[in-house]
C-alpha atoms as a PDB file:
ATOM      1  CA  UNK A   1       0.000   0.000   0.000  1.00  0.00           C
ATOM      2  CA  UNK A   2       2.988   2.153   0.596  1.00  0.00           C
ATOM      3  CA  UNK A   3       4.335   2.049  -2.317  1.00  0.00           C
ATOM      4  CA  UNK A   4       1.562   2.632  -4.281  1.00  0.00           C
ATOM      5  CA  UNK A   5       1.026   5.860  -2.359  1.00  0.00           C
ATOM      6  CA  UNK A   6       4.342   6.676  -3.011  1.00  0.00           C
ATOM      7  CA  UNK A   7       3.835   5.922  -6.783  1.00  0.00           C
ATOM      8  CA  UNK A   8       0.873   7.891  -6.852  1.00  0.00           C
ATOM      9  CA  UNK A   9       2.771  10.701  -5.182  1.00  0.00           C
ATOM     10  CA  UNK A  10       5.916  10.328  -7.758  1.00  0.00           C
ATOM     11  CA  UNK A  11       2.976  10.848 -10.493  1.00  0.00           C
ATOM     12  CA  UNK A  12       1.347  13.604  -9.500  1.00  0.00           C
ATOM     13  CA  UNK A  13       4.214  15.163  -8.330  1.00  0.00           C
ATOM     14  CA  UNK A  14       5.624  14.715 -11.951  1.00  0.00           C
ATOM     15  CA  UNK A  15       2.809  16.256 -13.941  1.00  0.00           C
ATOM     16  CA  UNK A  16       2.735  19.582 -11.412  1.00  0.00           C
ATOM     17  CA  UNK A  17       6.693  19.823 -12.013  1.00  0.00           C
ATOM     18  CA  UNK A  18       5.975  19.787 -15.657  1.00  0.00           C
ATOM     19  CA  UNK A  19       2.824  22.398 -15.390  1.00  0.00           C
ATOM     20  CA  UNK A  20       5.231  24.706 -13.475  1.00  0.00           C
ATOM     21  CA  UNK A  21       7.722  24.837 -16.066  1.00  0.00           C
ATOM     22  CA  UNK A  22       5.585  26.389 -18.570  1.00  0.00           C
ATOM     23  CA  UNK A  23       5.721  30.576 -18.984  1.00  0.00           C
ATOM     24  CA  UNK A  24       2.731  32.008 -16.865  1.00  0.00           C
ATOM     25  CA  UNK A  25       1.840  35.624 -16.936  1.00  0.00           C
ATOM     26  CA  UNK A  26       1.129  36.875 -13.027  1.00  0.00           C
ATOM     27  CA  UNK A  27      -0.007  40.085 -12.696  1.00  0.00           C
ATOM     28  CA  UNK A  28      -0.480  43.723 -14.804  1.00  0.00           C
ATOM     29  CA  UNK A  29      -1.321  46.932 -13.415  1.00  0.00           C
ATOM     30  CA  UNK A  30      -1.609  50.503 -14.731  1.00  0.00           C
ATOM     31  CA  UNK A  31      -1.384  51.621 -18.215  1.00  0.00           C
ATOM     32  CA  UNK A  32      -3.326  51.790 -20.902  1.00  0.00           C
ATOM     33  CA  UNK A  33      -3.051  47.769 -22.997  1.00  0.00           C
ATOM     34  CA  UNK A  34      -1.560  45.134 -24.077  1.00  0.00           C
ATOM     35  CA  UNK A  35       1.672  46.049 -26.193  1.00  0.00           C
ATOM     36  CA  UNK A  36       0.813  43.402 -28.453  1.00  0.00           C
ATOM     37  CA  UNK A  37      -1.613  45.772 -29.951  1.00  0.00           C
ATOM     38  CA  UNK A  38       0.631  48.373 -30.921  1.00  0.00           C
ATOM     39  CA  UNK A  39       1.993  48.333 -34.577  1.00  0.00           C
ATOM     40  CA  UNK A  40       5.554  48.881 -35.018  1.00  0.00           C
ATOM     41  CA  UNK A  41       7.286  48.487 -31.802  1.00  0.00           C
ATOM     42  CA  UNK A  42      10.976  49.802 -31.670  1.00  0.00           C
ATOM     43  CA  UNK A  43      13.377  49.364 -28.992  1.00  0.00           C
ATOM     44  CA  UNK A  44      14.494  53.093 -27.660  1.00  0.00           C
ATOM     45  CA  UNK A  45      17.102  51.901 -25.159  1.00  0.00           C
ATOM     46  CA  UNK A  46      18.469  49.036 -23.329  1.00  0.00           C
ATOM     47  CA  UNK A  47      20.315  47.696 -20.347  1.00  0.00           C
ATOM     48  CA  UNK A  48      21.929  44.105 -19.911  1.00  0.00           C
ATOM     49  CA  UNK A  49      20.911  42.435 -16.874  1.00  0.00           C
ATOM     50  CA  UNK A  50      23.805  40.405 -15.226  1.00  0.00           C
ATOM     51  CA  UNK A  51      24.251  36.990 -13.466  1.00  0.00           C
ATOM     52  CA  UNK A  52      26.185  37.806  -9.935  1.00  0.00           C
ATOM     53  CA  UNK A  53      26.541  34.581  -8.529  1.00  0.00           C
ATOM     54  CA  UNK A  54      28.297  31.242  -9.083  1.00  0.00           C
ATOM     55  CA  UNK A  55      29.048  30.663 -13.309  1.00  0.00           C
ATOM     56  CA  UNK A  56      27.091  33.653 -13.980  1.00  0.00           C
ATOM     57  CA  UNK A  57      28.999  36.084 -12.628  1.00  0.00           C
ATOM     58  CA  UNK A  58      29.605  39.035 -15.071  1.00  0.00           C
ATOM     59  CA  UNK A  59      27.797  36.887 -17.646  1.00  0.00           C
ATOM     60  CA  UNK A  60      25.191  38.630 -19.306  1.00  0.00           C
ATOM     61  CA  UNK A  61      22.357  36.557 -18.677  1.00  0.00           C
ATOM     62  CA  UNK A  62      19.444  38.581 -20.358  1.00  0.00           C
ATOM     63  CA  UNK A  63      18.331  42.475 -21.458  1.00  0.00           C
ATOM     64  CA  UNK A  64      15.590  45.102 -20.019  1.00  0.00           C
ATOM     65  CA  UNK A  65      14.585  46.802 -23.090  1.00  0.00           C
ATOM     66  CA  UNK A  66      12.502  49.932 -23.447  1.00  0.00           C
ATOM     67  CA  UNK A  67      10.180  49.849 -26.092  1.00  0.00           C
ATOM     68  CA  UNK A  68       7.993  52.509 -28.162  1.00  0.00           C
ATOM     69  CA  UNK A  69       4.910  52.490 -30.686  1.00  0.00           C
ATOM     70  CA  UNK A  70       3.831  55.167 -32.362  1.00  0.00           C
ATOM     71  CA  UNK A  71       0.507  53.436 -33.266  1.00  0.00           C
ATOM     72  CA  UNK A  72      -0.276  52.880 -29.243  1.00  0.00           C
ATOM     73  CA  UNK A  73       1.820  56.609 -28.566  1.00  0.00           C
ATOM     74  CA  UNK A  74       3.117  54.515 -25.915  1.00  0.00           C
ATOM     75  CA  UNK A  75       6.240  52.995 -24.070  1.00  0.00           C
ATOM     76  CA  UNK A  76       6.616  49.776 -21.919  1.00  0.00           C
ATOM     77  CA  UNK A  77       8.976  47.826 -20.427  1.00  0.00           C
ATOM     78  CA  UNK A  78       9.984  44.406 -22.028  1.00  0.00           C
ATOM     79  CA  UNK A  79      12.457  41.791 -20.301  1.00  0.00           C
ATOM     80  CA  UNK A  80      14.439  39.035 -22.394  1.00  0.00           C
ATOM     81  CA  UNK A  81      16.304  36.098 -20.602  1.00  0.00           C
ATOM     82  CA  UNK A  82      18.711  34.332 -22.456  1.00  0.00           C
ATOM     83  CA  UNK A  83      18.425  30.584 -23.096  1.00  0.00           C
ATOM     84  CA  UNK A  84      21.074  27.619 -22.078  1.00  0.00           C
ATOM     85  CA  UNK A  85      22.266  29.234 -18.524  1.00  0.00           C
ATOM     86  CA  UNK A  86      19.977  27.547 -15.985  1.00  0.00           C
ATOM     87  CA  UNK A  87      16.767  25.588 -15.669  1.00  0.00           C
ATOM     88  CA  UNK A  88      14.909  27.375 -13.145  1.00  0.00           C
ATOM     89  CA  UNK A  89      12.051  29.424 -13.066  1.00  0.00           C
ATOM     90  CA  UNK A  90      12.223  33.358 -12.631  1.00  0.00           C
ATOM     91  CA  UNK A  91      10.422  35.605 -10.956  1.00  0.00           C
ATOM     92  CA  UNK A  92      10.148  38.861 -13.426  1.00  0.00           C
ATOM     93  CA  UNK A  93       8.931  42.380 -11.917  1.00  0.00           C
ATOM     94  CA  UNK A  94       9.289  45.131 -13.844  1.00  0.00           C
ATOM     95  CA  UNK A  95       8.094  48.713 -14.063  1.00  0.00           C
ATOM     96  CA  UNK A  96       7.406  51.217 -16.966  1.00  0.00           C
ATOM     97  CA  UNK A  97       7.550  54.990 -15.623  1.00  0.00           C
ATOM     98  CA  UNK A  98       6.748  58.212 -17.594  1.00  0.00           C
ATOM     99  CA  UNK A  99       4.762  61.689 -17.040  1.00  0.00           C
ATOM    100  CA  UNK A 100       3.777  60.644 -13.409  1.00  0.00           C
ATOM    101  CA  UNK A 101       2.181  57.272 -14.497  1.00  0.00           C
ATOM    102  CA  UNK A 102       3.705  53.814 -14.090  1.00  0.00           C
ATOM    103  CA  UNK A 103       2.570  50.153 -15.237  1.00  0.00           C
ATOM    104  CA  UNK A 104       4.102  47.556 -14.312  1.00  0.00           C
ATOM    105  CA  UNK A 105       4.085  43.297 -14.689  1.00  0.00           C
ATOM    106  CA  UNK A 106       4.969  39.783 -12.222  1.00  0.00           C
ATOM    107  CA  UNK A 107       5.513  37.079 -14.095  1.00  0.00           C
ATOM    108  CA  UNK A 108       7.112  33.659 -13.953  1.00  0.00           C
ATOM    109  CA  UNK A 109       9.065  32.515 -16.490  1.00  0.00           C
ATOM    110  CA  UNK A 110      11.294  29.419 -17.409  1.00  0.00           C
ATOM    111  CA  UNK A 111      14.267  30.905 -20.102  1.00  0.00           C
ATOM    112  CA  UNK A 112      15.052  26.768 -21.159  1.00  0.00           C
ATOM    113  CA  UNK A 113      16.992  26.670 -24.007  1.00  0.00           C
ATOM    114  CA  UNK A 114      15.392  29.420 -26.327  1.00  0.00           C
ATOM    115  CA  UNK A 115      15.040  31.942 -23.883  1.00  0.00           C
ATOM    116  CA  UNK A 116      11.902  33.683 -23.264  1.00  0.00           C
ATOM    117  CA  UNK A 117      10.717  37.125 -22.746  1.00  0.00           C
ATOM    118  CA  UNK A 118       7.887  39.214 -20.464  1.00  0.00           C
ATOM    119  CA  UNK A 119       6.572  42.409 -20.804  1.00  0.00           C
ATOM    120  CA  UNK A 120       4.926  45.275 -19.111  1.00  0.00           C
ATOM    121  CA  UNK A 121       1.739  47.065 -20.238  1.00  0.00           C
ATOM    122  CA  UNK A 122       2.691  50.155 -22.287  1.00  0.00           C
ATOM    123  CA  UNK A 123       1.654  53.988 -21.071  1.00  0.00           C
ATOM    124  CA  UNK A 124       0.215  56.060 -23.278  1.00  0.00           C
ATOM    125  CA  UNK A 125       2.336  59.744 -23.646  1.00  0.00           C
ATOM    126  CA  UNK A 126       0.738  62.913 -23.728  1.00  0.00           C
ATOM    127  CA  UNK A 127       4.377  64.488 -25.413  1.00  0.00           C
ATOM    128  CA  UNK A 128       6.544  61.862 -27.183  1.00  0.00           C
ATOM    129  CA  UNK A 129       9.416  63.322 -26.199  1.00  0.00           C
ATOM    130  CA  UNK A 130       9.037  62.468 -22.009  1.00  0.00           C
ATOM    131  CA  UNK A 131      11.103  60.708 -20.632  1.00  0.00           C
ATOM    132  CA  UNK A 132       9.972  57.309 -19.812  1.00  0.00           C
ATOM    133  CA  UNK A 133      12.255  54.685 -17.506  1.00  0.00           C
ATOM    134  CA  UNK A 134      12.100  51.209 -17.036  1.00  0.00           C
ATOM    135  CA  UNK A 135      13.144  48.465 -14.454  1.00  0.00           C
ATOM    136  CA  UNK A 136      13.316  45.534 -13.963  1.00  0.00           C
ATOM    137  CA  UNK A 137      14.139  42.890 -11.164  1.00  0.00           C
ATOM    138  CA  UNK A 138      14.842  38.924 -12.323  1.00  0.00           C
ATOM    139  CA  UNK A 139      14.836  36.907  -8.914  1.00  0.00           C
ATOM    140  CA  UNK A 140      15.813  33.186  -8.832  1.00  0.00           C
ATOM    141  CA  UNK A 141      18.439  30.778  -7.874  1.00  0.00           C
ATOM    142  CA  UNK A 142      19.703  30.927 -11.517  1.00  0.00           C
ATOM    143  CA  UNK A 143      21.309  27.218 -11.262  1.00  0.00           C
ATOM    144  CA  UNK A 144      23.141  28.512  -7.630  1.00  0.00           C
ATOM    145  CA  UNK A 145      22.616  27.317  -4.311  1.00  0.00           C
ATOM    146  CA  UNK A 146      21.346  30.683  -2.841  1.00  0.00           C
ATOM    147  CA  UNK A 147      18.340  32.471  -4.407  1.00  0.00           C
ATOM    148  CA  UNK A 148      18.905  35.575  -5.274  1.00  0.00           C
ATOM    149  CA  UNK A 149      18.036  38.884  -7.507  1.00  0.00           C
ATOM    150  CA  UNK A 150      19.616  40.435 -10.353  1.00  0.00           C
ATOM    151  CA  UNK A 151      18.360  44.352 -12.275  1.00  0.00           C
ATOM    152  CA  UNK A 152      18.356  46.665 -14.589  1.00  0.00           C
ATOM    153  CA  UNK A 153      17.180  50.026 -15.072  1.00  0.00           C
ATOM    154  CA  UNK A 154      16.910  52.357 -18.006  1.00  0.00           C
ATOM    155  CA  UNK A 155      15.755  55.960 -19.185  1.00  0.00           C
ATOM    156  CA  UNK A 156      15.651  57.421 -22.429  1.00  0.00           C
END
């Protein structure tokens, strides 16, 4: 009967591992949409994000990136982790600032080998030529022993 139990347990506990692996979006707040919607995204500015532990260390591990649509007269924050470092999920916050208004994103992300990327909603500008900022804050044990965060943060 033990066993079994313990079978069942080694099951179950082997389909949750895999649902946790996939990319799941948390939380948005503020701003005005999806960027999805906006035609034309560029990337205004950027800022590596760095490991700062074990094999990481100094390694650039992924990139905040500040994007801009003219369509959606909007910027917003979007995050991309590099693939092939470490197997663990991430814990992305980020924030999108700009004329007194912020938006901002959690999300939990697995990089694997391709990578993966999360974004922020965008903020619609009343003069596109504020300055808007971004940040961002990747928090995991990136293949360490000790869980930990790395950051970015841009303006343009």
């Amino acid at each position: 009967m033990k066993l079994r139990a313990l079978g069942t347990a080694i099951v179950v506990g082997g389909v949750l591992s895999g649902v946790s692996a996939v990319p799941a979006h948390a939380t948005d707040w503020g701003g005005n949409g999806d960027p999805s919607t906006c035609a034309s995204p560029i990337t205004v500015a950027t800022a590596g994000i760095y490991g700062s532990r074990g094999n990481l260390i100094g390694k650039k591990i992924g990139e905040l990136q500040l994007r801009w649509s003219w369509s959606c007269h909007g910027n917003w924050s979007r995050v991309v982790l590099y693939g092939g470092n470490y197997p663990n999920t991430v814990t992305v916050e980020q924030v999108v600032s700009s004329e007194g208004r912020s938006a901002g994103a959690t999300d939990y992300v697995t990089p694997g080998a391709a990578g993966t990327s999360a974004w922020s909603p965008y903020i619609r500008l009343a003069n596109s030529q504020s300055t808007a900022c971004a940040q961002v804050w990747a928090s995991s044990d990136f293949g360490t022993l000790n869980f930990h965060t790395n950051g970015a943060r841009v303006c343009a």
